[in-house]
N, C-alpha and C. Protein backbone atom coordinates (compact mmCIF):
# COMPACT_ATOMS: atom_id res chain seq x y z
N UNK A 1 4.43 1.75 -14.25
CA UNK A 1 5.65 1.61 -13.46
C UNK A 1 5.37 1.88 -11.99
N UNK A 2 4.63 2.65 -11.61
CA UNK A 2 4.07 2.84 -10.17
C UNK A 2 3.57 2.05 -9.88
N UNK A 3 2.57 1.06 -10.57
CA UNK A 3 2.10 0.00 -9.82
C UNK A 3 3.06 -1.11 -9.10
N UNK A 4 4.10 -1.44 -10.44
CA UNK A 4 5.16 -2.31 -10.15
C UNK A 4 5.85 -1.45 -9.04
N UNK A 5 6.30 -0.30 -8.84
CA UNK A 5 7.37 0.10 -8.09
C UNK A 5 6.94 -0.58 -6.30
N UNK A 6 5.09 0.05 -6.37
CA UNK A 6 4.65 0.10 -5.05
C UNK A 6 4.07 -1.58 -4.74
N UNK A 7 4.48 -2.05 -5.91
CA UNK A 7 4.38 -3.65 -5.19
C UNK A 7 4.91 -4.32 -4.53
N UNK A 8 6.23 -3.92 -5.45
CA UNK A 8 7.58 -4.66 -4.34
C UNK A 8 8.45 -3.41 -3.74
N UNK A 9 7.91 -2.53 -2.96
CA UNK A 9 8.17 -1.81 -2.39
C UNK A 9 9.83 -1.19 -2.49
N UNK A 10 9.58 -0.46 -3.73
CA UNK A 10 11.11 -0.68 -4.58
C UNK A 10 11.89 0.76 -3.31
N UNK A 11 13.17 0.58 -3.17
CA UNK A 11 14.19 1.51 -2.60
C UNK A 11 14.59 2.15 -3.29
N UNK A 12 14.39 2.14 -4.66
CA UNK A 12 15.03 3.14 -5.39
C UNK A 12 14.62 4.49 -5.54
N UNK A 13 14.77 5.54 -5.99
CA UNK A 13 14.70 6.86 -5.78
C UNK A 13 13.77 7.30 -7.76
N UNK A 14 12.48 6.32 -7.29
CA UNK A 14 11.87 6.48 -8.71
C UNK A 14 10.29 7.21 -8.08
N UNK A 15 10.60 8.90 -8.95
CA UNK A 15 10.18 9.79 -9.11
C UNK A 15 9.73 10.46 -10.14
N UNK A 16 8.17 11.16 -10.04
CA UNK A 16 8.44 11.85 -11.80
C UNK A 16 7.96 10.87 -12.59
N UNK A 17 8.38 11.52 -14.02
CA UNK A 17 8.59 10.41 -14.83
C UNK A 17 9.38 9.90 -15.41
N UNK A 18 9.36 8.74 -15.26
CA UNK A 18 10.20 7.27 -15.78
C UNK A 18 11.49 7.50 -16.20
N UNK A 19 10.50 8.13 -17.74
CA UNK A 19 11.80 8.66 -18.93
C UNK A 19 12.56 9.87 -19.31
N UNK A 20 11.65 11.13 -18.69
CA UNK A 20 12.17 12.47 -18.82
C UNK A 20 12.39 13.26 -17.41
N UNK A 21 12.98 14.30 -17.24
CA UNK A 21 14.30 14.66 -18.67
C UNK A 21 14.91 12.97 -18.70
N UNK A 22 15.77 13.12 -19.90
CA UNK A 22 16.91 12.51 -19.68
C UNK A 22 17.89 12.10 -18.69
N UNK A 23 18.11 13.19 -18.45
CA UNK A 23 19.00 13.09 -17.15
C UNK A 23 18.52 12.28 -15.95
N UNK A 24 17.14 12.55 -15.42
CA UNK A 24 16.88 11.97 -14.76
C UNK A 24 16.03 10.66 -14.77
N UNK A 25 16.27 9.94 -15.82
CA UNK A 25 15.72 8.58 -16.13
C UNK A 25 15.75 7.62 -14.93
N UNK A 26 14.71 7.13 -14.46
CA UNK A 26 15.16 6.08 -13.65
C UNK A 26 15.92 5.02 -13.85
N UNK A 27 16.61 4.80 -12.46
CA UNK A 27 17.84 3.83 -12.63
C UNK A 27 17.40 2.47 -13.08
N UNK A 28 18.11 1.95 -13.83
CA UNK A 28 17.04 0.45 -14.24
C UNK A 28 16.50 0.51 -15.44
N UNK A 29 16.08 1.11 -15.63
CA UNK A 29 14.91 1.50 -17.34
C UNK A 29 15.79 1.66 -18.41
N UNK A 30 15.69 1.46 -19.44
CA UNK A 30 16.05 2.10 -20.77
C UNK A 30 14.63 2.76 -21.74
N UNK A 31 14.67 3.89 -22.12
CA UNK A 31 13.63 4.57 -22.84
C UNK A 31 13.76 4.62 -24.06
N UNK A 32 13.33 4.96 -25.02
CA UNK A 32 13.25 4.81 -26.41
C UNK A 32 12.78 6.31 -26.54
N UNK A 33 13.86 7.26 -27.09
CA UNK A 33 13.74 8.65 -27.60
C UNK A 33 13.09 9.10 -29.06
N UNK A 34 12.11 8.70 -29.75
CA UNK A 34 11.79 8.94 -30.91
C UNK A 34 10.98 10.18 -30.70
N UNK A 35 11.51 10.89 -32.44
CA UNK A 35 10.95 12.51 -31.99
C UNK A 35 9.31 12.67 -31.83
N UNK A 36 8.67 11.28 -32.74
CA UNK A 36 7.17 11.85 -32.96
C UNK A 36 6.84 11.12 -31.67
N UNK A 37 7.00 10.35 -31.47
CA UNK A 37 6.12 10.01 -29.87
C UNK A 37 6.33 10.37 -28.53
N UNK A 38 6.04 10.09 -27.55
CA UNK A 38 6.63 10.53 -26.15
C UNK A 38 7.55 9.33 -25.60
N UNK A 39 8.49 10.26 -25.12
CA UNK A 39 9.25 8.39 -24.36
C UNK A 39 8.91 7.34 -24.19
N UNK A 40 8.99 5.80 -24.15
CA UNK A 40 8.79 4.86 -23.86
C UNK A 40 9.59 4.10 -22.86
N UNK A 41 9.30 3.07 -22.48
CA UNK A 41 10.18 2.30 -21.39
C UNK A 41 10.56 1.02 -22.41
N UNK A 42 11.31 0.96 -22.94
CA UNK A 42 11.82 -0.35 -23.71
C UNK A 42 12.46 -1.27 -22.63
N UNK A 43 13.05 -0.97 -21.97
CA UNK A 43 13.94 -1.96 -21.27
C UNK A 43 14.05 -1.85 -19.99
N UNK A 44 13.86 -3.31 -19.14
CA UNK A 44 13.87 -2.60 -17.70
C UNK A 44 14.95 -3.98 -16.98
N UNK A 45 15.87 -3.47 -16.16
CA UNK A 45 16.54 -4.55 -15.38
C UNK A 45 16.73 -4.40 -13.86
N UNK A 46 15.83 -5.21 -13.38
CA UNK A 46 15.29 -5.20 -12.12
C UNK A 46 16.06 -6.23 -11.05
N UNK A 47 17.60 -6.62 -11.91
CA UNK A 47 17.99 -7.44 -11.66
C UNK A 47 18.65 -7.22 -9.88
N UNK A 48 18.71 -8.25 -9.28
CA UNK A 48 19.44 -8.39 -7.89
C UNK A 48 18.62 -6.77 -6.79
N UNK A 49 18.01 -6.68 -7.33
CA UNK A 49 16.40 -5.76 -6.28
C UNK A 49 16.03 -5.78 -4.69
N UNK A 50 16.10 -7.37 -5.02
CA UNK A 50 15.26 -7.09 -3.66
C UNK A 50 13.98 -7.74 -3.83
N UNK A 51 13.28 -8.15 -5.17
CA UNK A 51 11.71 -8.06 -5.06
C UNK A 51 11.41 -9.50 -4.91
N UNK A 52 10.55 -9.72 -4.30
CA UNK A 52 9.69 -10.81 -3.49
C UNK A 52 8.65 -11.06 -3.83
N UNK A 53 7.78 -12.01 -3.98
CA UNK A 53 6.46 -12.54 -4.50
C UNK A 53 6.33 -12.90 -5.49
N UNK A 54 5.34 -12.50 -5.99
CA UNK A 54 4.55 -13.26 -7.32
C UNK A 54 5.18 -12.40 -8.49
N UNK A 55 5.53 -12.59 -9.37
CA UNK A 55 5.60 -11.75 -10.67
C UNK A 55 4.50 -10.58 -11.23
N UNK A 56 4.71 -9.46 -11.44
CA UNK A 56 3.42 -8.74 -11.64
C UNK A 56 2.88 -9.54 -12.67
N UNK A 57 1.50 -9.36 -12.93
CA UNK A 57 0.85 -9.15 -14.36
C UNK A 57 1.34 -7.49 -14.75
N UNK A 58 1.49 -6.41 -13.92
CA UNK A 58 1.41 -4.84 -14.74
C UNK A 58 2.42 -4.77 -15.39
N UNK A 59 4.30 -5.83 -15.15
CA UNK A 59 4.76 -6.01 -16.52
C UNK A 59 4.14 -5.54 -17.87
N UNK A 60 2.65 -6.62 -18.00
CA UNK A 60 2.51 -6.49 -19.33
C UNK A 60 1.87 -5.55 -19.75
N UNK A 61 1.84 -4.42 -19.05
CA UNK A 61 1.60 -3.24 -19.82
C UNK A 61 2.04 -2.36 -20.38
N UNK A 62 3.50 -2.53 -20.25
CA UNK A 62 4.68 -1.76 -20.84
C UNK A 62 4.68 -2.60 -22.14
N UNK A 63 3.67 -2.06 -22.87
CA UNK A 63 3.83 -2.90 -24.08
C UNK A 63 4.59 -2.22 -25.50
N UNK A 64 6.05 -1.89 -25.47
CA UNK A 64 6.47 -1.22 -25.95
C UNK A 64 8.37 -1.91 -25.23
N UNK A 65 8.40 -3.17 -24.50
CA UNK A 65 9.02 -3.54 -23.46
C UNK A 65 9.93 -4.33 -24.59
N UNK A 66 11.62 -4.50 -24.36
CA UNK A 66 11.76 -5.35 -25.26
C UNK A 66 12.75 -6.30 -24.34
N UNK A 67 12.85 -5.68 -23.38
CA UNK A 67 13.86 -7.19 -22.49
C UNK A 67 13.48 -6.51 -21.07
N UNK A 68 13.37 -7.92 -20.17
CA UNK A 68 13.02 -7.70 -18.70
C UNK A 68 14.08 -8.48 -18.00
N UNK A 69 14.61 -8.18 -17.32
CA UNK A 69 15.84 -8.64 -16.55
C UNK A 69 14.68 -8.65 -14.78
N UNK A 70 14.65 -9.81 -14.15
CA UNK A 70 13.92 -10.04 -13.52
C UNK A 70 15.04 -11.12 -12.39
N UNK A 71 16.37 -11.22 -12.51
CA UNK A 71 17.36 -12.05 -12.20
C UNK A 71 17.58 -12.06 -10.89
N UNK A 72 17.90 -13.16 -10.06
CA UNK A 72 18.47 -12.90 -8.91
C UNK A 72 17.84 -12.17 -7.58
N UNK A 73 16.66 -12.18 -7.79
CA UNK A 73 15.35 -12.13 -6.46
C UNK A 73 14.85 -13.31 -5.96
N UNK A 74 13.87 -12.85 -5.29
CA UNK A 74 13.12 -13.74 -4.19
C UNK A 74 12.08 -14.04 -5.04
N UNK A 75 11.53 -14.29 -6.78
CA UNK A 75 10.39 -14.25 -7.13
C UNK A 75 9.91 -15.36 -6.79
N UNK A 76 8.69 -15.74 -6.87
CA UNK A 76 8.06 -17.36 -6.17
C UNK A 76 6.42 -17.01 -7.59
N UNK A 77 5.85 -18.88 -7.36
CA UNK A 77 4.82 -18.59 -8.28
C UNK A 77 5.55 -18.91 -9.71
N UNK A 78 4.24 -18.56 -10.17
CA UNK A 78 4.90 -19.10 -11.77
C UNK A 78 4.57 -17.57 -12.49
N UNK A 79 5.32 -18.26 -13.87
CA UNK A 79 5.42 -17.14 -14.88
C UNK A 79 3.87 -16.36 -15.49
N UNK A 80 3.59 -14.76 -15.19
CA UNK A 80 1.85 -14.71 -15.54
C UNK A 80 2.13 -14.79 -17.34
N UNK A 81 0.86 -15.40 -17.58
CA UNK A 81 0.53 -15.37 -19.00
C UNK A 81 0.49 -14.35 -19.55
N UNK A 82 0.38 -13.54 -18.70
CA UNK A 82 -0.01 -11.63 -19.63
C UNK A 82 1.51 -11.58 -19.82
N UNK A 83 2.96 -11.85 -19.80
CA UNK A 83 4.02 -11.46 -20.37
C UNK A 83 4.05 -11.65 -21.68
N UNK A 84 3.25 -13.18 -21.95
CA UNK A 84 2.92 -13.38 -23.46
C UNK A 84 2.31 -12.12 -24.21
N UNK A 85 2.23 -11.14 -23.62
CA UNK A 85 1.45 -10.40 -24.73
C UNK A 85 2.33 -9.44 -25.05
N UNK A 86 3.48 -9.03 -24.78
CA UNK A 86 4.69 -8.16 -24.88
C UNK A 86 5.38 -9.08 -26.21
N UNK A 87 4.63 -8.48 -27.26
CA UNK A 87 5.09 -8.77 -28.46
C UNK A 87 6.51 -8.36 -29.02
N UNK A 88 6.91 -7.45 -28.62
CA UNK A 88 8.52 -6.81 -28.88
C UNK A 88 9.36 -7.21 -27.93
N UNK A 89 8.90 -8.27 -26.81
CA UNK A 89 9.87 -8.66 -25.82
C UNK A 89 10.69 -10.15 -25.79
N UNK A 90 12.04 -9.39 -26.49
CA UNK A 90 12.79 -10.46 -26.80
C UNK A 90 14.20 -11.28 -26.05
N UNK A 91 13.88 -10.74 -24.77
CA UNK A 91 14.65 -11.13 -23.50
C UNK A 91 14.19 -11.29 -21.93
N UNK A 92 13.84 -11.92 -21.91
CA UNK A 92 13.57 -12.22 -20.38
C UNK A 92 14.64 -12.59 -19.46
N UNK A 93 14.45 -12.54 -18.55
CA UNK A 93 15.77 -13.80 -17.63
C UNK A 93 15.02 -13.62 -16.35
N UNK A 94 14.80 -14.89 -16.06
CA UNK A 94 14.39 -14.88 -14.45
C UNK A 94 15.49 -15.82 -13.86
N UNK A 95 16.54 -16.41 -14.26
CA UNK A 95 17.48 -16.79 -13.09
C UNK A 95 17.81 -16.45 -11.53
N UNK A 96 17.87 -17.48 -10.82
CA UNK A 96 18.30 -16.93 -9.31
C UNK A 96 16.96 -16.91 -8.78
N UNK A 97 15.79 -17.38 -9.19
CA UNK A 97 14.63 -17.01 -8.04
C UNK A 97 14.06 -18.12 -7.91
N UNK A 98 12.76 -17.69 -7.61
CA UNK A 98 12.32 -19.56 -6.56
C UNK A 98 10.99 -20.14 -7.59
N UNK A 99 10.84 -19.75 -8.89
CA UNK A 99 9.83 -20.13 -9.62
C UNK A 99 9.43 -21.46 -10.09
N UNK A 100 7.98 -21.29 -9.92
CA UNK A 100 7.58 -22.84 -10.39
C UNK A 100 6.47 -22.80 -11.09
N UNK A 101 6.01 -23.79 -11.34
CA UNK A 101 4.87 -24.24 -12.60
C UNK A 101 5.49 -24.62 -14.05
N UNK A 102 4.11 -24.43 -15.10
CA UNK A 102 4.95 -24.47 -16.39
C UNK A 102 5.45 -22.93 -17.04
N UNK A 103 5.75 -22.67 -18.47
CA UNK A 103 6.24 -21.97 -18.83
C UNK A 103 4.71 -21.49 -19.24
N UNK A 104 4.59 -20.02 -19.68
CA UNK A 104 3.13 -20.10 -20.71
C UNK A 104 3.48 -20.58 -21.83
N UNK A 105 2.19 -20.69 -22.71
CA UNK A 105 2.47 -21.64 -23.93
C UNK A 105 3.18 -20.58 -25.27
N UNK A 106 2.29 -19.33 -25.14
CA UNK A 106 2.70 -18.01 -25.42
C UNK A 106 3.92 -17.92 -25.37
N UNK A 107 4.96 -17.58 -24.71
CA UNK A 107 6.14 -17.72 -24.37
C UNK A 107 7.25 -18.93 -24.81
N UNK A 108 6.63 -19.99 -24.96
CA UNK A 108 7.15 -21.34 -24.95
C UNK A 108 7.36 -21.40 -26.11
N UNK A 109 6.13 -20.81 -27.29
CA UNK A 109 6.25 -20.98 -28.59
C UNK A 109 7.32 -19.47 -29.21
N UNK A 110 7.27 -18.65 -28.37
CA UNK A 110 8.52 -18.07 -28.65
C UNK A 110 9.54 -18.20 -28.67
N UNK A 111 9.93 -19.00 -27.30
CA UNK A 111 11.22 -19.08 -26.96
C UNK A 111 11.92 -20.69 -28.37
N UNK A 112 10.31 -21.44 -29.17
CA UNK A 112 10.97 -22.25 -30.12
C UNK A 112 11.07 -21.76 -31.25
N UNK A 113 10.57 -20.40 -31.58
CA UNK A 113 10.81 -19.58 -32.80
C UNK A 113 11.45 -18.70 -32.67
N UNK A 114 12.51 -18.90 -31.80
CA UNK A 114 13.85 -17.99 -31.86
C UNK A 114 13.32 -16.15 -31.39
N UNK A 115 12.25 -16.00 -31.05
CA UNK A 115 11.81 -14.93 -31.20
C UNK A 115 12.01 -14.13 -29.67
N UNK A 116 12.19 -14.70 -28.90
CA UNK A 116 12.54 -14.69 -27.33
C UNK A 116 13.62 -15.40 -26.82
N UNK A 117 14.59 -14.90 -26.20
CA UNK A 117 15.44 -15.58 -25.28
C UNK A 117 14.81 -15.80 -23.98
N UNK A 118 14.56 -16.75 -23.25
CA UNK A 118 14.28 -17.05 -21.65
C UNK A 118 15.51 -17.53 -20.68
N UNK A 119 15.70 -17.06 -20.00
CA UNK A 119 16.97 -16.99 -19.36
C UNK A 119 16.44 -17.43 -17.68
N UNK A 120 16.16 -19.12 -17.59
CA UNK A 120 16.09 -19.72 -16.08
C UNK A 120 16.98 -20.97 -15.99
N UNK A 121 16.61 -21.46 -14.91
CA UNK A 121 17.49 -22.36 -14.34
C UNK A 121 16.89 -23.76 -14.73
N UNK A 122 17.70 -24.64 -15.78
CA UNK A 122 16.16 -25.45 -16.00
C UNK A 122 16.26 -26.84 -15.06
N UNK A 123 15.13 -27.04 -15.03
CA UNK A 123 14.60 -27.91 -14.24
C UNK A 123 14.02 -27.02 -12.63
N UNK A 124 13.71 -25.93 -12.80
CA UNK A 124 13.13 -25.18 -11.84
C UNK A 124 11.24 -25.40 -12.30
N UNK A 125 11.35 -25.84 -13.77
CA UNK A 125 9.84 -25.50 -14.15
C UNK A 125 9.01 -26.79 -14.48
């Protein structure tokens, strides 16, 4: 999450960590509280941000991720292939940004086995 934060030089007040305490979860995230493991970041909505450029690849390391709300920025570039590897990620949405290329194929064959929602503008790709 630090990598992503200090990429697009996020304004938000993300400190610490991510998921604990509770209370102070960063704004944006949803965590996954299970007793035997340590917090996770399941869900992140990054929507209407601010963020500019290329799409991370460090997305795909929150591999534990199950929807990315990515909506309504300045993103440019196309979609990285490493999102394909976020096997539990069953929501995307990049609407509202400036993306181009194709879809990955990874992704593509999700979004025809019902297994992913993709949420763009079509004919952007």
């Amino acid at each position: 999450m630090m990598t992503i934060r200090d990429k697009y030089h996020m304004k938000k007040n993300w400190m610490g960590d991510p998921c604990a305490p509770t209370n102070y979860a960063w704004k944006g995230l949803h965590c996954s509280y299970a007793v035997s493991t340590p917090p996770t970041i399941t869900g992140l909505n990054l929507s209407s941000s601010g963020l500019s450029g290329n799409i991370s690849s460090s997305f795909a390391s929150l591999k534990r991720l199950q929807y990315l709300d990515l909506s309504h920025n300045n993103l440019t570039g196309s979609i990285p292939d490493a999102l394909s590897q976020l096997s539990l990620l069953t929501l995307l949405d990049l609407t509202g940004n400036q993306l181009g290329g194709s879809i990955p194929s990874g992704l593509l064959r999700r979004t025809q086995d019902e297994s992913l929602t993709l949420r763009f503008v079509p004919g952007t790709f």
